[in-house]
Each structure stands twice: as structure tokens, then as C-alpha cells.
Protein backbone atom coordinates (compact mmCIF):
# COMPACT_ATOMS: atom_id res chain seq x y z
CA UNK A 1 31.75 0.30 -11.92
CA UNK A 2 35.94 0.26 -12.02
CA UNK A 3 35.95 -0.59 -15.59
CA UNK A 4 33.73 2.39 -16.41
CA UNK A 5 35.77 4.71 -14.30
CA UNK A 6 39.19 3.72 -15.62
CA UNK A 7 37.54 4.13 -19.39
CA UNK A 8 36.57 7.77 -18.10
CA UNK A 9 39.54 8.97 -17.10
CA UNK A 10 41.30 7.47 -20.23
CA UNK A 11 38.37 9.78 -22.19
CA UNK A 12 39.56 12.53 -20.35
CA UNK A 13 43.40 12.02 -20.48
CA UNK A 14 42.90 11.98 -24.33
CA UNK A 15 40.71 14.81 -24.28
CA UNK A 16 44.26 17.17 -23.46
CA UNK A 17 44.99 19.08 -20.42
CA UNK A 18 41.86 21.26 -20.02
CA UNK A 19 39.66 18.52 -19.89
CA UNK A 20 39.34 17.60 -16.33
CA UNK A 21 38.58 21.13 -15.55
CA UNK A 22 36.26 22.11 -18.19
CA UNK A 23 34.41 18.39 -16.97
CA UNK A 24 34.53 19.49 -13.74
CA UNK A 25 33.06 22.81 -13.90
CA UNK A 26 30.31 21.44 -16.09
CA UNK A 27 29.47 18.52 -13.74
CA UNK A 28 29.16 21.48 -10.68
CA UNK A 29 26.88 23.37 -13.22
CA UNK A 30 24.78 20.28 -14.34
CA UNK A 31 24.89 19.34 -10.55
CA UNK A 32 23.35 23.05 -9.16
CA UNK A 33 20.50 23.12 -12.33
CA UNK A 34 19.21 19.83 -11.42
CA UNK A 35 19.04 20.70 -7.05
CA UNK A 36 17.26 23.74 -8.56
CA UNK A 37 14.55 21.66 -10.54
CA UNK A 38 14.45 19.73 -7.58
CA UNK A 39 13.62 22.91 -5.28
CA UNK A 40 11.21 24.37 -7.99
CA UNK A 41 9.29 20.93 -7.82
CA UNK A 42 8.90 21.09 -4.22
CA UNK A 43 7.97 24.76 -3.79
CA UNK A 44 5.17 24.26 -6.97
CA UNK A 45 3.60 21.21 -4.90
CA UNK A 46 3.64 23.50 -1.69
CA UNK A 47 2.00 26.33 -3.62
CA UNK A 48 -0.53 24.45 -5.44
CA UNK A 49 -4.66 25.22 -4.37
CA UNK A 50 -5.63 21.58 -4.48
CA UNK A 51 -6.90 20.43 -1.63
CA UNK A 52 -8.84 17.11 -1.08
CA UNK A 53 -12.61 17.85 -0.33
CA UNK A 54 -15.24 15.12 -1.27
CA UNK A 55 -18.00 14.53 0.77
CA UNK A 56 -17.48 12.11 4.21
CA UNK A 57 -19.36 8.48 3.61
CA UNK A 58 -21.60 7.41 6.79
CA UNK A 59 -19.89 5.59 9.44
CA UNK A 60 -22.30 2.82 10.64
CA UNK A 61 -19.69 0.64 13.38
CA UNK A 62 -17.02 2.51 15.27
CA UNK A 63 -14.52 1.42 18.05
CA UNK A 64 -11.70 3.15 19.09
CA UNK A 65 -9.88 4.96 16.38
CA UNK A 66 -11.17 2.34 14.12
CA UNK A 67 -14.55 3.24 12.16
CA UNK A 68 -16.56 1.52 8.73
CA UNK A 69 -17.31 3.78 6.06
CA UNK A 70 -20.63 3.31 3.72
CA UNK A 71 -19.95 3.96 0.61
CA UNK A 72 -23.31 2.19 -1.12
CA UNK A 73 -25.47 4.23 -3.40
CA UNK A 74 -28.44 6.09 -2.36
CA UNK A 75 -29.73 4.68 -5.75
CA UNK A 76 -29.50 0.69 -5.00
CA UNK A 77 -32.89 -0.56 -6.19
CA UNK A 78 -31.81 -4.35 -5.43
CA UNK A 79 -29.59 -5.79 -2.87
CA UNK A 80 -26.02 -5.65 -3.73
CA UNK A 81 -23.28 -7.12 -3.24
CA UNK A 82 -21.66 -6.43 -0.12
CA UNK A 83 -17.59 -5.50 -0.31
CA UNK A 84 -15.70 -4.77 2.70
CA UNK A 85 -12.32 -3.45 1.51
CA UNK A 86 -9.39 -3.19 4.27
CA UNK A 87 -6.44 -0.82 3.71
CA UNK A 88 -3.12 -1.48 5.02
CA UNK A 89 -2.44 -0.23 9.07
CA UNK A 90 0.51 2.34 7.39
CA UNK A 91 -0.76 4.61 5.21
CA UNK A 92 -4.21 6.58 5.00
CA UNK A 93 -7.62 4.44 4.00
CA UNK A 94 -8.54 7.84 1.83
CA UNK A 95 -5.89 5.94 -0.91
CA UNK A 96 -8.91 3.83 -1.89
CA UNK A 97 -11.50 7.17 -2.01
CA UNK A 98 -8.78 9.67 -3.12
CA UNK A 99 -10.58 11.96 -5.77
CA UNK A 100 -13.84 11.64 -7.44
CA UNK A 101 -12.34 9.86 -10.51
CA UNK A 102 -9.80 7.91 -8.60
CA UNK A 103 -11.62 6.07 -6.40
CA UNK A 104 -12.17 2.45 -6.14
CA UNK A 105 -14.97 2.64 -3.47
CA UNK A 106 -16.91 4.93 -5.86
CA UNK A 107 -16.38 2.81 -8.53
CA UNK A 108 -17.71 0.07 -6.77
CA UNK A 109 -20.47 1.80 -5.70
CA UNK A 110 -21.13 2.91 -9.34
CA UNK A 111 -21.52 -0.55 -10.54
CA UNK A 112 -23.95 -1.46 -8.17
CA UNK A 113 -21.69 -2.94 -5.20
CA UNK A 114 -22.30 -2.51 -1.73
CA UNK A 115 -18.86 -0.88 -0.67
CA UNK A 116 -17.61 -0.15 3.09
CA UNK A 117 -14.20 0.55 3.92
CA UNK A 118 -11.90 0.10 7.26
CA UNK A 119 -10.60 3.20 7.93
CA UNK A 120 -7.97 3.00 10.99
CA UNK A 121 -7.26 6.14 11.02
CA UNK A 122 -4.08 7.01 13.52
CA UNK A 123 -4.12 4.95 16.76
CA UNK A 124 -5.64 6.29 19.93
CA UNK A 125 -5.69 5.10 23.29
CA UNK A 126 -7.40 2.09 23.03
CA UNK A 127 -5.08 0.91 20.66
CA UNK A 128 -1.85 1.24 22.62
CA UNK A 129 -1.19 -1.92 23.05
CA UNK A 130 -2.70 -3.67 20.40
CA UNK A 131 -0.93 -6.87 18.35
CA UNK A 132 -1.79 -7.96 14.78
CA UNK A 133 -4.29 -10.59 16.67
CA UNK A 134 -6.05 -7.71 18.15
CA UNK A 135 -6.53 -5.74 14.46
CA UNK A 136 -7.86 -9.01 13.44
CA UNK A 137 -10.04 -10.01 16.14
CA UNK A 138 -11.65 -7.21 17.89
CA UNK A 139 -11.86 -4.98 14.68
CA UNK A 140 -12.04 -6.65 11.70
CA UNK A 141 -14.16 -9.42 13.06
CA UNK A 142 -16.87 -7.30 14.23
CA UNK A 143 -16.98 -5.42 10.94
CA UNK A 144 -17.52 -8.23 8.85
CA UNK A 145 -20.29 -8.77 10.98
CA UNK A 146 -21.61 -5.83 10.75
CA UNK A 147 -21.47 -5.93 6.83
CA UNK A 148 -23.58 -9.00 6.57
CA UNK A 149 -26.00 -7.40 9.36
CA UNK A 150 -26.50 -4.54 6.81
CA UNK A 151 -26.53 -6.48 3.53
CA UNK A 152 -28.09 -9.87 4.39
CA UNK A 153 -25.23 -11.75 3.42
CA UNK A 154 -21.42 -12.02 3.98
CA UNK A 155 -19.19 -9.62 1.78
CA UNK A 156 -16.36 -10.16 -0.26
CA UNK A 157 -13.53 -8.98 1.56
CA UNK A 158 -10.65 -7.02 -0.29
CA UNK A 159 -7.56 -6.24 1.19
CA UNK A 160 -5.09 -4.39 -0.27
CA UNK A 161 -0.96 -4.37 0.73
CA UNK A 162 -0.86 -5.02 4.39
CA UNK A 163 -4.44 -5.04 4.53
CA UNK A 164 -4.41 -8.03 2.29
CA UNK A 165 -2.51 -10.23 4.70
CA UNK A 166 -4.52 -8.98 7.50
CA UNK A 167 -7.75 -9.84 5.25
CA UNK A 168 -6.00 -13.36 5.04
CA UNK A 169 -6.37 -14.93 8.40
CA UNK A 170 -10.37 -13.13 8.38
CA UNK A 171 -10.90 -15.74 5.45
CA UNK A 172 -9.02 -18.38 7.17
CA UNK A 173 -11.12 -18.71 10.49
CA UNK A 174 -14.45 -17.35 9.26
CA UNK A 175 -14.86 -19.10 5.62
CA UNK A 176 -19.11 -18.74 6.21
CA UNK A 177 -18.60 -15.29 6.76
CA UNK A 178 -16.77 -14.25 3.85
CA UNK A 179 -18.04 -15.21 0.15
CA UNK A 180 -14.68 -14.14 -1.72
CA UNK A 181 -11.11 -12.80 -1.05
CA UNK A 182 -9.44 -10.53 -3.00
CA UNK A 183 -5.23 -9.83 -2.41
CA UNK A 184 -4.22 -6.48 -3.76
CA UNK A 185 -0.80 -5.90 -4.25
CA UNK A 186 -0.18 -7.94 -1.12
CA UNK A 187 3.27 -9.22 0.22
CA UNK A 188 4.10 -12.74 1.76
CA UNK A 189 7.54 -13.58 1.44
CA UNK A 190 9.74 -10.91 2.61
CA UNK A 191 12.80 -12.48 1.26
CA UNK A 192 12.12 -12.98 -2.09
CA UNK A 193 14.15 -10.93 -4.08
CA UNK A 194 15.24 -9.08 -1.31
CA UNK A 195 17.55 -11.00 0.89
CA UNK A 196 19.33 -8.36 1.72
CA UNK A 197 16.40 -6.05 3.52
CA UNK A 198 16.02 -9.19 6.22
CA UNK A 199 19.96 -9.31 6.75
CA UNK A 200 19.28 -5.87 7.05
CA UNK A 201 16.20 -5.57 9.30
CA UNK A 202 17.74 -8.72 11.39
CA UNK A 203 21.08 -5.90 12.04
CA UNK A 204 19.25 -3.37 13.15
CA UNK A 205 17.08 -4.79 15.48
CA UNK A 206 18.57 -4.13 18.67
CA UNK A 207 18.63 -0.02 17.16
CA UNK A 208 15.34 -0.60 16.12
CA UNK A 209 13.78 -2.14 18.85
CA UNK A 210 15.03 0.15 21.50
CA UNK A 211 13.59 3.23 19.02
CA UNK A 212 10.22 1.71 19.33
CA UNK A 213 9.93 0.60 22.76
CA UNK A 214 11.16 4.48 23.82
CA UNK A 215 8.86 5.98 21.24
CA UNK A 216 6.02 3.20 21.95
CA UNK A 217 5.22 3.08 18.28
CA UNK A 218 7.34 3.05 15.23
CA UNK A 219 6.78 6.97 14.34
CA UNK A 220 5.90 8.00 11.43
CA UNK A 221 9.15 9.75 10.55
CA UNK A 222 11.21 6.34 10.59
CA UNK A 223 8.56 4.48 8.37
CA UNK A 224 8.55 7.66 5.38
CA UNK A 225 12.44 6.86 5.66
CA UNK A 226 12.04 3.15 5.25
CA UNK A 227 9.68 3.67 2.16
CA UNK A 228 12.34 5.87 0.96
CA UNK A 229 15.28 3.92 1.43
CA UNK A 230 13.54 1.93 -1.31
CA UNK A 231 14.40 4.11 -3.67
CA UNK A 232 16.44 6.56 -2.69
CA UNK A 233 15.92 8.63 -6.24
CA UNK A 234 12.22 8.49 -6.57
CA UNK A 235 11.74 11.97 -4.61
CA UNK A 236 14.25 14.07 -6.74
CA UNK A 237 12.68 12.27 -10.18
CA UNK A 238 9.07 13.15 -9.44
CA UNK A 239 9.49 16.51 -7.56
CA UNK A 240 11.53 17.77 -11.06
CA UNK A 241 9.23 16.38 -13.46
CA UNK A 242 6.50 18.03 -11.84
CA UNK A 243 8.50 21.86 -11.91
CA UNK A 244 7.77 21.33 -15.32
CA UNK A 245 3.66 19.81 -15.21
CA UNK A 246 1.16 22.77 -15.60
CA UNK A 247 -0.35 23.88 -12.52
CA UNK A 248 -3.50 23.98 -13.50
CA UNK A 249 -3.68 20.79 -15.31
CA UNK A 250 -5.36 17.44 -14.15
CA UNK A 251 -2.20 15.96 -14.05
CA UNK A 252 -0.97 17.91 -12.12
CA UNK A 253 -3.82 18.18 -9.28
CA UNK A 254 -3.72 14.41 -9.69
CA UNK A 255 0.01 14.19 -8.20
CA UNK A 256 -0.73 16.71 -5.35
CA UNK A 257 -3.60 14.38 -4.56
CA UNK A 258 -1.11 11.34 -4.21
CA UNK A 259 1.51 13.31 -3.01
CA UNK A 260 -0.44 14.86 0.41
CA UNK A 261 -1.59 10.80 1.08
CA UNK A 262 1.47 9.95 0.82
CA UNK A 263 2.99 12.53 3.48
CA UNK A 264 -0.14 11.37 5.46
CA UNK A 265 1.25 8.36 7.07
CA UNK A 266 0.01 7.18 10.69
CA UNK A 267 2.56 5.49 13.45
CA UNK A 268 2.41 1.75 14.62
CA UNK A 269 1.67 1.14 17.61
CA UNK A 270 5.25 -0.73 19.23
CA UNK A 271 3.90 -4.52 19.16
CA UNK A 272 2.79 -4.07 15.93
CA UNK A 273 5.61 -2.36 14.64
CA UNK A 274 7.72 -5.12 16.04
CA UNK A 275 5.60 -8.05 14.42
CA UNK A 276 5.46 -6.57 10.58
CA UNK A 277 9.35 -5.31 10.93
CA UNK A 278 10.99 -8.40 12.72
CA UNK A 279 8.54 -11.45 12.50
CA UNK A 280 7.52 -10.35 8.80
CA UNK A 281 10.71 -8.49 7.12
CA UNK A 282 13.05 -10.06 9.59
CA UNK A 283 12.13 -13.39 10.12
CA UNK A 284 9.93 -13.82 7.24
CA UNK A 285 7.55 -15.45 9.51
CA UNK A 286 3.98 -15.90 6.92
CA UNK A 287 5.96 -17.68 4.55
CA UNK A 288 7.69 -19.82 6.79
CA UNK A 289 4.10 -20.66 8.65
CA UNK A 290 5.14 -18.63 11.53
CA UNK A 291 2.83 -15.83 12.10
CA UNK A 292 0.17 -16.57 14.29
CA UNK A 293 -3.33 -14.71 14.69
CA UNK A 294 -4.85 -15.84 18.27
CA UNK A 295 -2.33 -18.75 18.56
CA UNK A 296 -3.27 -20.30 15.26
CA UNK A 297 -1.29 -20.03 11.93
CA UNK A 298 -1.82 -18.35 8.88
CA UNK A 299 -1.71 -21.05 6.41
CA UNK A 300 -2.55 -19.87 2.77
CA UNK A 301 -3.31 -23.65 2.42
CA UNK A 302 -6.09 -23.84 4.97
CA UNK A 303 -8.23 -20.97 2.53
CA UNK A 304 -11.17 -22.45 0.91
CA UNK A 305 -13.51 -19.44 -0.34
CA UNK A 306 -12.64 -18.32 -3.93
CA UNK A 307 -9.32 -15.92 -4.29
CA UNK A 308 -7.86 -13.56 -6.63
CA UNK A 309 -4.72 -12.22 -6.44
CA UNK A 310 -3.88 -8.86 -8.31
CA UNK A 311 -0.10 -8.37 -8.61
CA UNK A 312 1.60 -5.36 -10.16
CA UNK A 313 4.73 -6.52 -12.72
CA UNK A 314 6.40 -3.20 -11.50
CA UNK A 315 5.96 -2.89 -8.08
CA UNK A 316 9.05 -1.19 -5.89
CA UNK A 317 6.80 -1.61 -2.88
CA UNK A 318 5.90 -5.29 -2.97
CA UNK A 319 7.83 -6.77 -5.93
CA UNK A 320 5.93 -9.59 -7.57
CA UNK A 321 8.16 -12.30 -6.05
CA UNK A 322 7.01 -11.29 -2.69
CA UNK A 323 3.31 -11.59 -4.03
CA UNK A 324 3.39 -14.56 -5.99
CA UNK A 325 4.13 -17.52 -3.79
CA UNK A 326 0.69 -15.84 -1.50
CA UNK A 327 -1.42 -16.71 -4.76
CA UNK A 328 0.24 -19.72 -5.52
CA UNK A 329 -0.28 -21.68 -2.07
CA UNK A 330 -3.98 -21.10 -1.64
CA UNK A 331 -5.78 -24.06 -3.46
CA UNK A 332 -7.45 -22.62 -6.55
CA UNK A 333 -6.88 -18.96 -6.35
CA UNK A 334 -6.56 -17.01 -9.75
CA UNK A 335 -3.19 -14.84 -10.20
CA UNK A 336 -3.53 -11.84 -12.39
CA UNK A 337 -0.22 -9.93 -13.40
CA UNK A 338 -1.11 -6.38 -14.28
CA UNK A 339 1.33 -3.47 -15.57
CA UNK A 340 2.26 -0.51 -12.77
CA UNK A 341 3.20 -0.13 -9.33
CA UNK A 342 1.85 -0.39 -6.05
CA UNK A 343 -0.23 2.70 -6.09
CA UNK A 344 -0.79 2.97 -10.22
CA UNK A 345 -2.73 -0.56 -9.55
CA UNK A 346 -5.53 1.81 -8.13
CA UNK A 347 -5.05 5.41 -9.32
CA UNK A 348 -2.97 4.88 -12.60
CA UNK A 349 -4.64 6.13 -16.15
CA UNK A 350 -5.49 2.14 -16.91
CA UNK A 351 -6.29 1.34 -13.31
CA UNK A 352 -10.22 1.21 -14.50
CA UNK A 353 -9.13 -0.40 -17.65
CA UNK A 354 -6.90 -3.23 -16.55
CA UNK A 355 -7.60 -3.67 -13.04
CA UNK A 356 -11.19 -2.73 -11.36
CA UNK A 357 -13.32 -3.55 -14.47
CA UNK A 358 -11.90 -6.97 -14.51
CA UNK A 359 -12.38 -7.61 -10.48
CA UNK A 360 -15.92 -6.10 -10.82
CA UNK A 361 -16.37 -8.50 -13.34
CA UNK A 362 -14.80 -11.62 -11.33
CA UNK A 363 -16.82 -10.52 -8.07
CA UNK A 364 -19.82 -10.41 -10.11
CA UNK A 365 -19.12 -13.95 -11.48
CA UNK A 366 -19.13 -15.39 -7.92
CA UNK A 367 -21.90 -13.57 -6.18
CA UNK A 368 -24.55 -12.87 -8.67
């Protein structure tokens, strides 16, 4: 940015002796107005009535902190097809369920699929000292399980961000038990694109480590910050665009929806925490073959049941070159590259349109 600061103050030498002072007391101005918008957009999404209240879905398997929510219609007349959906370990499962219209569990349910969702909630006691290997094999396991125990027949399995890769290895060593994988926005080479975040990550390790072995999780605090850190603007952008969204509009109830999930995050337990931030982002272990699940390892290659990979062309949280290379290395899975972002891909205004009609459709193609 020299040359564009050396053809500034040129401008303002031309511009005559008052000019750097007259630019500088309009930059302070300019600067104060937009912290103020900024404030305003905060204090209007702390003021705002909306508050998240649709009804709770059955839980039918439980262990731990860990339950599986029903979310099939009272109305099914035949069997449906069974879906198990698994969110990522980070963030809130209530991302996939968050309103009445923006819901992909309802929607499922609405077009006569058999929905259940993994919801981890925050980790209790039992999961102290659980590794990736443990997520996979004494929870996710035993829910797929129990999906085919309730439907007659094994589900496709959906997994969406981290939940995708964790959905992965389920597909891997149980290809009877699942009839279809679907990757959602899901990451697999963490230094695509981004180089820099595993020189990064690699750096900070010793800080890191030592944070999470005092804390015995990676607290929720430091992960917000991470997500932030990946765009460092995004807060004072949305939080002044809504000062100016009317309260009492849809949009409007719509972003405090998204908002309060967001702020809604849930620790990792310390050996996780040290697998997804120095074997994944660090070491960029699953695309190297690295990662291992119960000794063995994840090999996109070794996949056999019909995939489908949804990536979003705009996604800050997994950018598309991180996604790709997953949907390119297991044999015969079909890529779809869809407009938005990470979290658009589910709630956005052409989430329906572009993205859940179509893998309604696809799921229905495979499992009549």
C-alpha cells in the first residue's frame, strides 16, 4: 500500500495548507459515527424480544452429554427414509433446527424423511477425556445403530463442517450400515489456500498447548477468537447494518436467531482440541493420510457407498479449496458448487432453493 500512501499525501500537499487538518478532523468524525453505528448495532441485538422457542424433538438414545433427536413426522404413513445428520463438535446442533422456516431437519421431515440429529451438546464428565476415536466409536457408532433399529434400514448419514469429517470414517468402517454420505461444507485440507494459518497454528503450539492442558479443554472464549481472527471486520459490518434493519422485521429476527447460535459455542475437550488444532490445522494430517480413527486411517479412497459433496463458492469458514480435494478423492462422489457461505448453505434466502431441494432430490434417487 506505499504507492497509495505516497499518491495521498501528494493529494493532500496539492490540496494547500489546510488540507491535512481539515482531512484529519473529518477522518476523527467519520471514525466516531461509524464506532457509534457499531454500538447502536450491538445494543438493538441486545434489546431485541426474539427468543428461540420451538418445540424439543424426542430423544430416543442418550449417553453422556451426547443424545439423538427424532425429528420424523407424526404423519409418516410409509416407512421413510432414515437420515442421521451430525453437526460439527464446535458450535450448537440447534444450527440445523434453528427457526421454524430455517430448518433443515424440518424440512426433511416435511418431505417425508426420517430425520434424527446428534446433538453433543457441551461436554460433561464422561467426556473428559475423550479423542476424535472416542466421538466416533462409542457415540456415533451406536447411533447409527440405533437409526436402523428404528427405521428398518441403515440411514443416510449427513455431516455437516466438522461433523462431515467425523461422518467420514462412520462410512469408511461401516459401509452396510450406512446407505449414503452426504459432506456439507466440510474441510480436508487445511493448507489449501491457507498456508499461512498452519505456519501459524504450528507457532503457537507450545502457547497453545500449555492453554489447553491448564484449561483441560480449548474454552470457548479462545475458539470465538479464532473464528474471528478470520475476519477480523465481519463483527463491525453486520452489527452496523443491522442499527439500521427494522426491529420488527423478519429479517431482522432472522439475524438475532443466527446471531445467539453463534455466541452459543461449547469448549473441546483438551485431546480433542489438540487433534483438530495441531494434527488437522497444523499438520494437515486427513489430507496427508495421517489421522487415524481406532488406529486405522481415514482414507477418502477406501469410501464405497454413494457421496455428495455440497461446497459453498464463498465460504470464509471452509474455503472451497479446503473442500474440494475431500470430494475429489472418494471414487465416484458428486461435487456440487453452490453460491453463499458456510452458514447461508443452510439458512440463506436460496438455501431451500439451491441446496436442500436438490439433496432431497439426490437422497431420494438412491433410497427410494
Amino acid at each position: 500500500m506505499a504507492e497509495q500512501a505516497d499518491l495521498l499525501k501528494e493529494s493532500l500537499a496539492a490540496a494547500g495548507p489546510e488540507a491535512p487538518a481539515g482531512f484529519e478532523t473529518a477522518l476523527a468524525a467519520e471514525a466516531v459515527r461509524r464506532h457509534a453505528a457499531f454500538l447502536n448495532g450491538i445494543e438493538a441485538y441486545r434489546r431485541h424480544p426474539y427468543r428461540r422457542d420451538l418445540p424439543p424433538p424426542p430423544i430416543v438414545w442418550s449417553r453422556g452429554s451426547t443424545r439423538l433427536l427424532d425429528f420424523r413426522s407424526e404423519a409418516e404413513a410409509i416407512p421413510a427414509v432414515p437420515v442421521l445428520v451430525i453437526p460439527s463438535l464446535v458450535n450448537r446442533a440447534y444450527i440445523l433446527d434453528l427457526t421454524e422456516r430455517r430448518s433443515l431437519m424440518r424440512y426433511f421431515a416435511a418431505r417425508g424423511l426420517a430425520p434424527f440429529l446428534v446433538d453433543w451438546d457441551a461436554p460433561g464428565p464422561d467426556e473428559q477425556g475423550f479423542t476424535l476415536t472416542d466421538y466416533v466409536l462409542d457415540r456415533l457408532e451406536p447411533m447409527l445403530d440405533r437409526v436402523a433399529e428404528l427405521c428398518g434400514r441403515a440411514p443416510v448419514v449427513v455431516g455437516y463442517c466438522m461433523g462431515g469429517l467425523l461422518a467420514l470414517p462412520l462410512a469408511q468402517r461401516r459401509p452396510g450400515s450406512v446407505a449414503a454420505l452426504v459432506l456439507l461444507a466440510t474441510p480436508f485440507d487445511f493448507v489449501a489456500g491457507r498456508s499461512e494459518t498452519a505456519a501459524l497454528v504450528r507457532a503457537l503450539e507450545p502457547a497453545l498447548g500449555a492453554m489447553i492442558d491448564g484449561a483441560g479443554c480449548l474454552p470457548v472464549d479462545l475458539l470465538q477468537a479464532l473464528f474471528a481472527g478470520l475476519d477480523p471486520g465481519l463483527a463491525a459490518r453486520k452489527f452496523t447494518a443491522f442499527a439500521h434493519t427494522k426491529p420488527r422485521s423478519a429479517r431482522a429476527r432472522e439475524f438475532v436467531a443466527l446471531e445467539d447460535w453463534a455466541n452459543d459455542g461449547v469448549p473441546l475437550v483438551a485431546a480433542v482440541a489438540r487433534e483438530c488444532l495441531f494434527e488437522w490445522y497444523g499438520a494437515n494430517a486427513p489430507a496427508r493420510g495421517e489421522w487415524r480413527i481406532d488406529g486405522r486411517p481415514v482414507l477418502p479412497e477406501e469410501v464405497r457407498v454413494p457421496t455428495l459433496a455440497i461446497v459453498p463458492g464463498r465460504d470464509r469458514i471452509v474455503p472451497p479449496d479446503s473442500a474440494l480435494p475431500l470430494a475429489q478423492r472418494i471414487p465416484h462422489a458428486r461435487l456440487s458448487v453452490v453460491a453463499g457461505g458456510h452458514v447461508g448453505l443452510l439458512t440463506g434466502p436460496r438455501a431451500r432453493s439451491d441446496v436442500l431441494g436438490p439433496l432431497v432430490r439426490w437422497i431420494r434417487r438412491r433410497y427410494p
